[in-house]
N, C-alpha and C. Protein backbone atom coordinates (compact mmCIF):
# COMPACT_ATOMS: atom_id res chain seq x y z
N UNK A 1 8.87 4.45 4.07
CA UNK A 1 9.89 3.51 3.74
C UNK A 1 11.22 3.99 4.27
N UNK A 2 12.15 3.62 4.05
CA UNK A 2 13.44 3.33 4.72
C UNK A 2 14.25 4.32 4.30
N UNK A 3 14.67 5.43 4.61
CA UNK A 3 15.41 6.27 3.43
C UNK A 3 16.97 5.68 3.26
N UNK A 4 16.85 4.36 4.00
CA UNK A 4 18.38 3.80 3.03
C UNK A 4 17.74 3.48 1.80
N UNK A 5 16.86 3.51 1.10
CA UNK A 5 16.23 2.65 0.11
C UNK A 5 16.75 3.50 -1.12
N UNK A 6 17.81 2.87 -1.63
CA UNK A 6 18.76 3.80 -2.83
C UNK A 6 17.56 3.66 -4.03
N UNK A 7 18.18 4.52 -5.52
CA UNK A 7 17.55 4.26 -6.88
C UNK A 7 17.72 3.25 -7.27
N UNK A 8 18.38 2.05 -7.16
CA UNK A 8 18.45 1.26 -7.64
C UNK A 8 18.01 -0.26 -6.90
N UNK A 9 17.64 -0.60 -7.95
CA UNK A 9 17.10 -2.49 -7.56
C UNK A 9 17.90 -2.75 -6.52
N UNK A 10 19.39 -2.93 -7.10
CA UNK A 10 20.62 -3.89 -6.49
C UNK A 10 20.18 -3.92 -4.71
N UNK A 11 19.94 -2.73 -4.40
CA UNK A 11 19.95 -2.25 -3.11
C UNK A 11 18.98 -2.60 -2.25
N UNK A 12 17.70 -2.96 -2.47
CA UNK A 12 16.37 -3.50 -1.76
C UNK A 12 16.81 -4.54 -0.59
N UNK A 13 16.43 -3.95 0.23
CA UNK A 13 16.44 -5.24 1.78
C UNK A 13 15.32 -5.75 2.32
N UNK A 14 15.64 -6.32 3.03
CA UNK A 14 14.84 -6.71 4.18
C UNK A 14 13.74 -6.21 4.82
N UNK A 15 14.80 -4.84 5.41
CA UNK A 15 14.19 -3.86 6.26
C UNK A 15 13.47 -3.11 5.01
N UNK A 16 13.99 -2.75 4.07
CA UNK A 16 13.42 -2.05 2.87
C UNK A 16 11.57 -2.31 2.33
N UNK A 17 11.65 -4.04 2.31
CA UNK A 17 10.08 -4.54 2.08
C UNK A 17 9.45 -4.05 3.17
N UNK A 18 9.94 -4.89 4.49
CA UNK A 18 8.99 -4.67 5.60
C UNK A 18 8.39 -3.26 5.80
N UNK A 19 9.83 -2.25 5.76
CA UNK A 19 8.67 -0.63 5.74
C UNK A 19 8.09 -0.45 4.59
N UNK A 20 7.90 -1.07 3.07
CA UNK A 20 6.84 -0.51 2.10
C UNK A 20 5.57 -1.31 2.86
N UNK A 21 5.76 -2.66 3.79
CA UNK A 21 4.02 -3.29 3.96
C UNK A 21 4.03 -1.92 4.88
N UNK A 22 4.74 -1.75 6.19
CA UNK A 22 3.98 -0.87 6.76
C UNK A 22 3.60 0.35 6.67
N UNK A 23 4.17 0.74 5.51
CA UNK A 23 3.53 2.26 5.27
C UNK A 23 2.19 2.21 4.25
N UNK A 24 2.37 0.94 3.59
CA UNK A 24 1.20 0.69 3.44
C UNK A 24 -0.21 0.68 3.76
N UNK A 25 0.16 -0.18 4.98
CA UNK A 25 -0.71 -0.20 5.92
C UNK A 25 -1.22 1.12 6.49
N UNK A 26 -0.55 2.00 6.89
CA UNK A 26 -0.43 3.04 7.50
C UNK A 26 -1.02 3.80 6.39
N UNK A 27 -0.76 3.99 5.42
CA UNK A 27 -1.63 4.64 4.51
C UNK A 27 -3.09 4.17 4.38
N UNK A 28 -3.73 3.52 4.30
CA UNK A 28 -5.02 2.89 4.32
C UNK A 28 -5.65 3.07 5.85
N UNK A 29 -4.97 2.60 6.61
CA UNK A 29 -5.38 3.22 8.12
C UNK A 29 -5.65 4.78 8.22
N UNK A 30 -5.05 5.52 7.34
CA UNK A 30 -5.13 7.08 7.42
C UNK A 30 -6.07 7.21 6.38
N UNK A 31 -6.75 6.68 5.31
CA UNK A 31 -7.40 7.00 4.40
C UNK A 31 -7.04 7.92 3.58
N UNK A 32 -5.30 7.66 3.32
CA UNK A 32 -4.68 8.05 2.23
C UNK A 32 -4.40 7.04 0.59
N UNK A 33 -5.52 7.32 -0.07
CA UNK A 33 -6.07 6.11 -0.79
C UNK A 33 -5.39 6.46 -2.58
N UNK A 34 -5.09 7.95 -2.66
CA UNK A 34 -4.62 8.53 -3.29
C UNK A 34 -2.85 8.23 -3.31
N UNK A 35 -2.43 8.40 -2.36
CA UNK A 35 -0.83 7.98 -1.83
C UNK A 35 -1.14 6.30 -2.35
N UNK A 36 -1.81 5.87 -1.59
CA UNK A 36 -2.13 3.91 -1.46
C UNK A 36 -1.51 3.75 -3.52
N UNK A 37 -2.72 4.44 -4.38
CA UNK A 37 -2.56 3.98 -5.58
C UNK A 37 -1.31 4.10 -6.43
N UNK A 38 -0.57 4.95 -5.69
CA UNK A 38 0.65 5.60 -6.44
C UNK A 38 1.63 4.02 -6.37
N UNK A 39 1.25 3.17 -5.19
CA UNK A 39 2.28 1.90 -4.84
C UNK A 39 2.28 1.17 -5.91
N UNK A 40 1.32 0.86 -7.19
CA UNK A 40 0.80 0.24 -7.62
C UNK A 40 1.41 -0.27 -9.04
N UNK A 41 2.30 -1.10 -9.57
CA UNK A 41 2.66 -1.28 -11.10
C UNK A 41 1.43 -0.89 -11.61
N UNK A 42 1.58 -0.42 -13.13
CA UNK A 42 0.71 -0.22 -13.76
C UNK A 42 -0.36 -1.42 -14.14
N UNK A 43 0.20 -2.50 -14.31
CA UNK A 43 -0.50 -3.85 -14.20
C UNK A 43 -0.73 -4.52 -13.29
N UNK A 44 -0.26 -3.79 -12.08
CA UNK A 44 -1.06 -4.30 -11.20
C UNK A 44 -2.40 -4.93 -10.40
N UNK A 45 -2.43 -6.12 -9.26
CA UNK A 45 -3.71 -6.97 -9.44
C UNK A 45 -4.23 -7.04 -7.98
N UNK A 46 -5.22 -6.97 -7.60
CA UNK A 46 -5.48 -7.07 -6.19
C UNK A 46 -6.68 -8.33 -6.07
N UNK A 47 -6.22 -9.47 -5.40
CA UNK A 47 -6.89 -10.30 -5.46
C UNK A 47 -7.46 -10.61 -4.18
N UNK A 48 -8.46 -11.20 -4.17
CA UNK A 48 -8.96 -12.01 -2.27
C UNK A 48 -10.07 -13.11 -3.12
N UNK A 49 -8.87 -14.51 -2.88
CA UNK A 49 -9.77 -15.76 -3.13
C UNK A 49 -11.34 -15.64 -2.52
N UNK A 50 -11.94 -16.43 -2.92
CA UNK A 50 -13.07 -17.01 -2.16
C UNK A 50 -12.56 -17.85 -1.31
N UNK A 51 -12.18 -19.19 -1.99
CA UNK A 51 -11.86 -20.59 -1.67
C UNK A 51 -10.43 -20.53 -1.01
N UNK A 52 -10.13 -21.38 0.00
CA UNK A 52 -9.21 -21.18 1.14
C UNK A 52 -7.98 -22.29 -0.06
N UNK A 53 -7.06 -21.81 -0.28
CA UNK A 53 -6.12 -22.19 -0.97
C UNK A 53 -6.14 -22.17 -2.82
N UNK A 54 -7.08 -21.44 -3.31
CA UNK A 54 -7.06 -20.87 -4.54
C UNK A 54 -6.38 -20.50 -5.21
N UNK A 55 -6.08 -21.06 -6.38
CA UNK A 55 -5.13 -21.02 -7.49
C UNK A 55 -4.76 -20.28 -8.30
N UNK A 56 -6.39 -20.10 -8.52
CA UNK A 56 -6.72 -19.24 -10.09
C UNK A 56 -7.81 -18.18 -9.99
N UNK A 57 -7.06 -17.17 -10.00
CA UNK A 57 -8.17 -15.87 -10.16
C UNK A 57 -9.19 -15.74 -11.31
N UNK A 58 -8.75 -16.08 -12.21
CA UNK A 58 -9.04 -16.18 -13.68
C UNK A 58 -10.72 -17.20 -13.71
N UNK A 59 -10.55 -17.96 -13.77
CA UNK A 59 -11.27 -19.00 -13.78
C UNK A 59 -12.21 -20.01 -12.58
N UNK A 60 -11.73 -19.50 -11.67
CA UNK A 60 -12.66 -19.85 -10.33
C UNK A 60 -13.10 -18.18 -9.93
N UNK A 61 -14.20 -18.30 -9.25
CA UNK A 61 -15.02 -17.02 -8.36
C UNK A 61 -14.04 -16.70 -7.23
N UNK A 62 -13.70 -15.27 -7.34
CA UNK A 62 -12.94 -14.53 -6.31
C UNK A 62 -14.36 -13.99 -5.58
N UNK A 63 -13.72 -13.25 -4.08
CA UNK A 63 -14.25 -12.29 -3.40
C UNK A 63 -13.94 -10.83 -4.06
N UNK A 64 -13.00 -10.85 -4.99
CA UNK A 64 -12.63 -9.73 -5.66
C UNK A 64 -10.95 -10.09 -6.54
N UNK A 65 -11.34 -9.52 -8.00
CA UNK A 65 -9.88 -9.81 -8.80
C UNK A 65 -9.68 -8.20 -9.48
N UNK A 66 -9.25 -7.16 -8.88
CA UNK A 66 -9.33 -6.01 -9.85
C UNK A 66 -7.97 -5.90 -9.90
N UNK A 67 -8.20 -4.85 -11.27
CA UNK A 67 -7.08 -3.99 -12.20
C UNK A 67 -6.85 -3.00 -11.47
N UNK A 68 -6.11 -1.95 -12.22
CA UNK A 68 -5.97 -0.88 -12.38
C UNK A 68 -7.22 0.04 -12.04
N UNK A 69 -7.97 -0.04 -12.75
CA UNK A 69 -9.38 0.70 -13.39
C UNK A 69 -9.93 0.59 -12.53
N UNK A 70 -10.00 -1.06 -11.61
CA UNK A 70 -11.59 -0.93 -10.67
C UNK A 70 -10.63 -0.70 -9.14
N UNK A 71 -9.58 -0.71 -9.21
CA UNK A 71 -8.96 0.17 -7.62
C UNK A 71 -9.02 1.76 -7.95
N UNK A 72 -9.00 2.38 -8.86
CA UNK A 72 -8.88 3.86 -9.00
C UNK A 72 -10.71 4.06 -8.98
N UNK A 73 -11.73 3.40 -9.78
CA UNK A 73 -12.90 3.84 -8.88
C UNK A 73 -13.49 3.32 -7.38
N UNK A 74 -13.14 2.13 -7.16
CA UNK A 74 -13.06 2.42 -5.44
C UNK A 74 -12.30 3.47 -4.86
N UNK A 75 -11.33 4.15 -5.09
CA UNK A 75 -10.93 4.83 -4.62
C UNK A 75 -11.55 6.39 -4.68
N UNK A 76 -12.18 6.18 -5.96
CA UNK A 76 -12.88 7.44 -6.27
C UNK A 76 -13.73 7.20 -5.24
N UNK A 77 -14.33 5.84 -5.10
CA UNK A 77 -16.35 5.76 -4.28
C UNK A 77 -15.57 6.51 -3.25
N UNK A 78 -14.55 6.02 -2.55
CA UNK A 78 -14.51 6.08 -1.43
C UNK A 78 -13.76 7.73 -0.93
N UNK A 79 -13.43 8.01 -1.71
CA UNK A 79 -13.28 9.80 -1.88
C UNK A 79 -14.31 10.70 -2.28
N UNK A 80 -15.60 10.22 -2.65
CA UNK A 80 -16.39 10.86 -3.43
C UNK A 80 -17.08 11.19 -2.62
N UNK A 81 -17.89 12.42 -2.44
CA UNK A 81 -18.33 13.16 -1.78
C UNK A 81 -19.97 13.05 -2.07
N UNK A 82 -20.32 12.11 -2.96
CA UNK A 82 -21.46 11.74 -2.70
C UNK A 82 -21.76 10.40 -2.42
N UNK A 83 -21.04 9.94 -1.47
CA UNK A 83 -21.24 8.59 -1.55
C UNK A 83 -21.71 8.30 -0.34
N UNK A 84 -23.11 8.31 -0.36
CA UNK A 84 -23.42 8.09 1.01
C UNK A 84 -23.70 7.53 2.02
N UNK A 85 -23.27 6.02 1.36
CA UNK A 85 -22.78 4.75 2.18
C UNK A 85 -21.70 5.18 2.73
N UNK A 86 -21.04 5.97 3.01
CA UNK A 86 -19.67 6.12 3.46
C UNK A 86 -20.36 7.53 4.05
N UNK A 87 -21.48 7.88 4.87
CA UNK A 87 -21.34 9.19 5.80
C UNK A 87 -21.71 8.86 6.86
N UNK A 88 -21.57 8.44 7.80
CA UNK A 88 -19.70 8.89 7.88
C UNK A 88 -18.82 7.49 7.50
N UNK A 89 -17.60 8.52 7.21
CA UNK A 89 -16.89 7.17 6.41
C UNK A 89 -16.44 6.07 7.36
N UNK A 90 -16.42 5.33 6.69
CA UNK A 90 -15.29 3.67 7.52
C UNK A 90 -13.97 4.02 7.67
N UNK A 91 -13.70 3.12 9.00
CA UNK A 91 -12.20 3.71 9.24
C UNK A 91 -11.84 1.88 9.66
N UNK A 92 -10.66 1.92 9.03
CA UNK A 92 -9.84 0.41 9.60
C UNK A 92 -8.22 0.63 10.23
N UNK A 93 -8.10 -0.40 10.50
CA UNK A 93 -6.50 -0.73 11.52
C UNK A 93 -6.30 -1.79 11.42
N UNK A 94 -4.90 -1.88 10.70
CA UNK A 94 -4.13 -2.81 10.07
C UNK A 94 -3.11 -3.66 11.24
N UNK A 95 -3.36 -4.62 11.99
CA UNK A 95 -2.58 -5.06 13.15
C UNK A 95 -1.91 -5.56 12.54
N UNK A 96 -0.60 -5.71 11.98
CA UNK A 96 0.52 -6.51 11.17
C UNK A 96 1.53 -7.29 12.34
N UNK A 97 1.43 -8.95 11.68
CA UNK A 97 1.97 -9.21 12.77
C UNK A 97 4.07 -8.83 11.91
N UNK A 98 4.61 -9.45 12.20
CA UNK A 98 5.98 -9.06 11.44
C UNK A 98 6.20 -9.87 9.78
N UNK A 99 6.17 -9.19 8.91
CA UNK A 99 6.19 -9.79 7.82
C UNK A 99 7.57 -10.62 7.39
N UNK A 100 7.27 -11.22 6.83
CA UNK A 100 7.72 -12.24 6.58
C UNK A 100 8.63 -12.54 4.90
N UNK A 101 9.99 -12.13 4.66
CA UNK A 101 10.23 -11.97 3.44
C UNK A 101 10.97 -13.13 2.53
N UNK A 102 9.84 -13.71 1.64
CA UNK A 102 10.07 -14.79 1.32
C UNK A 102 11.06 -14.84 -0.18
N UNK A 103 11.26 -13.46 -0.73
CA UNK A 103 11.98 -13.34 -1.80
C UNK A 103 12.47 -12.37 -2.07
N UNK A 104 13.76 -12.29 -2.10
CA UNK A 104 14.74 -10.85 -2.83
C UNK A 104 15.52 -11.66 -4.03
N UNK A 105 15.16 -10.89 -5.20
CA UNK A 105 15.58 -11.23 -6.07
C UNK A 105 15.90 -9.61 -6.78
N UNK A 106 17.26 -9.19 -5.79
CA UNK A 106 17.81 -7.64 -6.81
C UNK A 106 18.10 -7.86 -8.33
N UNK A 107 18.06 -8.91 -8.69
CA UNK A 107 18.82 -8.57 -10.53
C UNK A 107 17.84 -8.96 -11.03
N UNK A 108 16.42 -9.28 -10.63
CA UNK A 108 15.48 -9.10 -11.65
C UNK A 108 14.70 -7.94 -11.21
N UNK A 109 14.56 -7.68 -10.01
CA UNK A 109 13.78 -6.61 -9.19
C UNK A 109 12.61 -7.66 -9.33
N UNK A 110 12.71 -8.34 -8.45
CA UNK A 110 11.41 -9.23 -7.73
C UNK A 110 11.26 -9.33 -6.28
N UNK A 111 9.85 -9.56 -5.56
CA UNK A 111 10.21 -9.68 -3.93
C UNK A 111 8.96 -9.86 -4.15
N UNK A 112 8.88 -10.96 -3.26
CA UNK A 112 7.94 -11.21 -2.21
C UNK A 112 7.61 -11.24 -0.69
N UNK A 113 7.03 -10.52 -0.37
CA UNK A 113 6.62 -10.36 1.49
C UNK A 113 5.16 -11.18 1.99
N UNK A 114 4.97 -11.49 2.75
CA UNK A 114 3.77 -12.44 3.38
C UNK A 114 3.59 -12.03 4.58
N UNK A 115 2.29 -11.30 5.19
CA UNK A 115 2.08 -10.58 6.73
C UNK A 115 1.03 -11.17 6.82
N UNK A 116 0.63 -12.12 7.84
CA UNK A 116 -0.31 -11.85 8.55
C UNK A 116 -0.73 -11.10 9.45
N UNK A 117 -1.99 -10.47 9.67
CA UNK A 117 -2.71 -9.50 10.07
C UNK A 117 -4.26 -9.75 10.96
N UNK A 118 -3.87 -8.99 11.46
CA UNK A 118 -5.42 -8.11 12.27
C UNK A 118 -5.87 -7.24 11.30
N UNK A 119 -7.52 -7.72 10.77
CA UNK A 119 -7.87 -6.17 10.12
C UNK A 119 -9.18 -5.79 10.92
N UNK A 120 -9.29 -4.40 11.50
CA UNK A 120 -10.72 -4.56 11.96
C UNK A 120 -11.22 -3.73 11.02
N UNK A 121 -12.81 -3.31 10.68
CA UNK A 121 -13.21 -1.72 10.48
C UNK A 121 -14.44 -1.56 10.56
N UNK A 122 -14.76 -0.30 11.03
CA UNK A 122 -15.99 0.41 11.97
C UNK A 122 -16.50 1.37 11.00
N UNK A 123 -17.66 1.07 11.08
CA UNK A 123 -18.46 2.42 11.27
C UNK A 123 -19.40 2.49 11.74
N UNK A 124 -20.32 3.99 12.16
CA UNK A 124 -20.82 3.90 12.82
C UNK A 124 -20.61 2.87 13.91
N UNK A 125 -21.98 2.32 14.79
CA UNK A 125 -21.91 1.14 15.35
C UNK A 125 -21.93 -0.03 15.15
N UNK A 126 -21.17 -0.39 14.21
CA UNK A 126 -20.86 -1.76 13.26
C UNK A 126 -19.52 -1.71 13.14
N UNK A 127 -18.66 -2.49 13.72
CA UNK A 127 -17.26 -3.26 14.17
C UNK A 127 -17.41 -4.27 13.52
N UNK A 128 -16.16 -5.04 12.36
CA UNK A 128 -15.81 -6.66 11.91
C UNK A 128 -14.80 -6.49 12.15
N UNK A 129 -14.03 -7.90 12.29
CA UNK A 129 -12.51 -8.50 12.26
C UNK A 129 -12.16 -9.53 11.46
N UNK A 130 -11.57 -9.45 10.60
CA UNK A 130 -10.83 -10.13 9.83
C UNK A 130 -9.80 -10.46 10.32
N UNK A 131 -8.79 -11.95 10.47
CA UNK A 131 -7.74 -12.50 10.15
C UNK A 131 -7.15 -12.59 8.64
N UNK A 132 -6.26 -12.36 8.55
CA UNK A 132 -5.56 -12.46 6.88
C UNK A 132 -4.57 -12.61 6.79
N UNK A 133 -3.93 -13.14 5.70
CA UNK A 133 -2.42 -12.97 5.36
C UNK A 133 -2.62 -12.50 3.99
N UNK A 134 -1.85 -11.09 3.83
CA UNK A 134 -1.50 -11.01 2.53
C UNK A 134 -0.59 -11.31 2.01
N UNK A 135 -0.07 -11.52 1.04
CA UNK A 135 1.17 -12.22 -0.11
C UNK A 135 1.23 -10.74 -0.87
N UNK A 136 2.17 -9.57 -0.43
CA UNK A 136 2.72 -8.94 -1.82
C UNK A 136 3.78 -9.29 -2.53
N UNK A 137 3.47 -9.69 -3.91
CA UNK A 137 4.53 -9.84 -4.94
C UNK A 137 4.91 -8.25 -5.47
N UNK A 138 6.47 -7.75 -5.09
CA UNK A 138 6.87 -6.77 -5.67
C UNK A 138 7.59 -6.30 -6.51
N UNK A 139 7.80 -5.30 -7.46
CA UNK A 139 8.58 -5.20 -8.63
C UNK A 139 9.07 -3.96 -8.52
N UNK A 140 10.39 -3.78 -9.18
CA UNK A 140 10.89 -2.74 -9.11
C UNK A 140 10.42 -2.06 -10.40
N UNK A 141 10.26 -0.80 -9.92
CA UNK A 141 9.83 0.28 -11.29
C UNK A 141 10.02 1.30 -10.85
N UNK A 142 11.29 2.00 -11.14
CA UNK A 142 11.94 3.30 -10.75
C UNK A 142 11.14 3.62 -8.87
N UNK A 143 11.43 2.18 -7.99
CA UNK A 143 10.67 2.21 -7.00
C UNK A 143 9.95 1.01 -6.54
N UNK A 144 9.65 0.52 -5.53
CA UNK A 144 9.13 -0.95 -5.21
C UNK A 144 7.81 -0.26 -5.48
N UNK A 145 6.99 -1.18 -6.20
CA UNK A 145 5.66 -1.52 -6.93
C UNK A 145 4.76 -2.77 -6.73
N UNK A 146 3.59 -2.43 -6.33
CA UNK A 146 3.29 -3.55 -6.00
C UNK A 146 2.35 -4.23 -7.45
N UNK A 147 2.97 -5.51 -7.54
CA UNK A 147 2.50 -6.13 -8.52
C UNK A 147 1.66 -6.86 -8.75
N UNK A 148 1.12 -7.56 -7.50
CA UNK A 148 -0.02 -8.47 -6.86
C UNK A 148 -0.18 -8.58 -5.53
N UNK A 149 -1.51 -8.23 -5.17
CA UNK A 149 -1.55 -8.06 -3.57
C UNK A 149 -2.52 -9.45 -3.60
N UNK A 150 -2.37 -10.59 -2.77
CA UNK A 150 -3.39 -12.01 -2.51
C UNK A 150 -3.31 -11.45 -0.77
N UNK A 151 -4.78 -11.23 -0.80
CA UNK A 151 -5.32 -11.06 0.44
C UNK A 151 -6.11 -12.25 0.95
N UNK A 152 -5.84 -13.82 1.71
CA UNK A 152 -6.71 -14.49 1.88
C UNK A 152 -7.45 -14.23 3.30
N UNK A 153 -8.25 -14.35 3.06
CA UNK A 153 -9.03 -14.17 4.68
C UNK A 153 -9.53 -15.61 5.29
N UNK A 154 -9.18 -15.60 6.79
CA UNK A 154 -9.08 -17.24 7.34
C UNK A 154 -10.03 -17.54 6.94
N UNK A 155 -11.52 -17.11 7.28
CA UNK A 155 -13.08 -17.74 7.10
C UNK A 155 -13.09 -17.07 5.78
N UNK A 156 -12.80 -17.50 4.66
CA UNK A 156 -13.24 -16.59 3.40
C UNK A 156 -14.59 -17.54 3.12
N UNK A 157 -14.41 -18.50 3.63
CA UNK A 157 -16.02 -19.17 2.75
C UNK A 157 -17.21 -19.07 4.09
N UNK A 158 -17.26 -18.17 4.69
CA UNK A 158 -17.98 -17.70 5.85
C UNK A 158 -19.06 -16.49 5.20
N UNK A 159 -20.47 -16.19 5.17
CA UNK A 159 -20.98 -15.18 5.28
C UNK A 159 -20.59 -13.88 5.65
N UNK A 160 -20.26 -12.78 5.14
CA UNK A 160 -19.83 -11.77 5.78
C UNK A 160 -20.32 -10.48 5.13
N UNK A 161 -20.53 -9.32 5.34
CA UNK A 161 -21.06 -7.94 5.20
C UNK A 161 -20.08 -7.77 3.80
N UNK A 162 -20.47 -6.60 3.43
CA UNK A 162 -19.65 -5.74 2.83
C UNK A 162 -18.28 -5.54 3.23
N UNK A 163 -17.23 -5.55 2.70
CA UNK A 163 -15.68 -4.81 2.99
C UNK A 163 -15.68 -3.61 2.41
N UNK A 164 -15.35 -2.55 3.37
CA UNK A 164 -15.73 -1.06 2.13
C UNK A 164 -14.42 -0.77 1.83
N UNK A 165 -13.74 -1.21 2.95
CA UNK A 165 -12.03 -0.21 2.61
C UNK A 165 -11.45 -1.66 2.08
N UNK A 166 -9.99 -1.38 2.62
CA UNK A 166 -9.00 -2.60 2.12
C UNK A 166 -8.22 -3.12 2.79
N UNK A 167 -8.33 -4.54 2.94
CA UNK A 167 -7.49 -5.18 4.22
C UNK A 167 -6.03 -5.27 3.61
């Protein structure tokens, strides 16, 4: 992130969001998944509709709606040293096209950013590509926090493999 990025809300920019998506990114590309969780409000939500314009996580079928709890054990699977769907592990690359900042709101500490993306990820000899746009909604908490990540993927109602990492 930006080391203009002061302690306080008031101060959040532009440039400020855009480097938390990309170090984001950049963290997950490095399979720094440990760093990744630290971004995270404590109530934080990571969603990826099924259905291409989806409303409601709650009450319609996601591709995935987790907490807290079920990103810290993916993160475990995927650190865990017996996990042997992951030997050798998956590696992805986050193509971000320039994000897009649709909300600064310093006196509540609110923001929203919107990137569409390139996601690929490999392993072994098995390559996918994803198109996506994510939507982070962010909050300030002694620090930009991410409060809801909506990951839609263009073909979400398409057949597709497993996702091991995180677009």
């Amino acid at each position: 992130m930006s080391d203009t990025l002061a302690t306080t809300r008031a101060s959040v920019t532009r440039e400020d969001l855009i480097d938390f998506i990309h170090a984001e990114a950049r963290m997950l590309d490095e399979g720094r998944f440990d760093d990744w969780l630290k971004l995270w409000a404590p109530d934080g939500m990571y969603w990826m509709p099924l259905e291409w314009n989806q409303q409601d996580p709650i009450h319609e079928t996601s591709l995935l709606y987790e907490d807290q709890f079920m990103l810290r054990l993916r993160v475990e699977r995927l650190n865990g040293a017996r996990t042997f769907s992951q030997k050798p592990k998956s590696r992805c690359l986050h193509v971000l096209n320039r994000p897009d900042v649709d909300l600064i709101d310093n006196d509540a500490g609110r923001y929203r950013v919107v990137t569409r993306m390139t996601y690929v990820e490999t392993r072994l000899d098995e390559q996918f590509l994803l198109a996506v746009t994510a939507t982070h909604d962010l909050v300030w908490q002694d620090g930009l926090k991410i409060a809801l990540k909506r990951v839609d993927i263009l073909n979400c109602d398409a057949a597709f493999g497993n996702i091991q990492l995180l677009p």
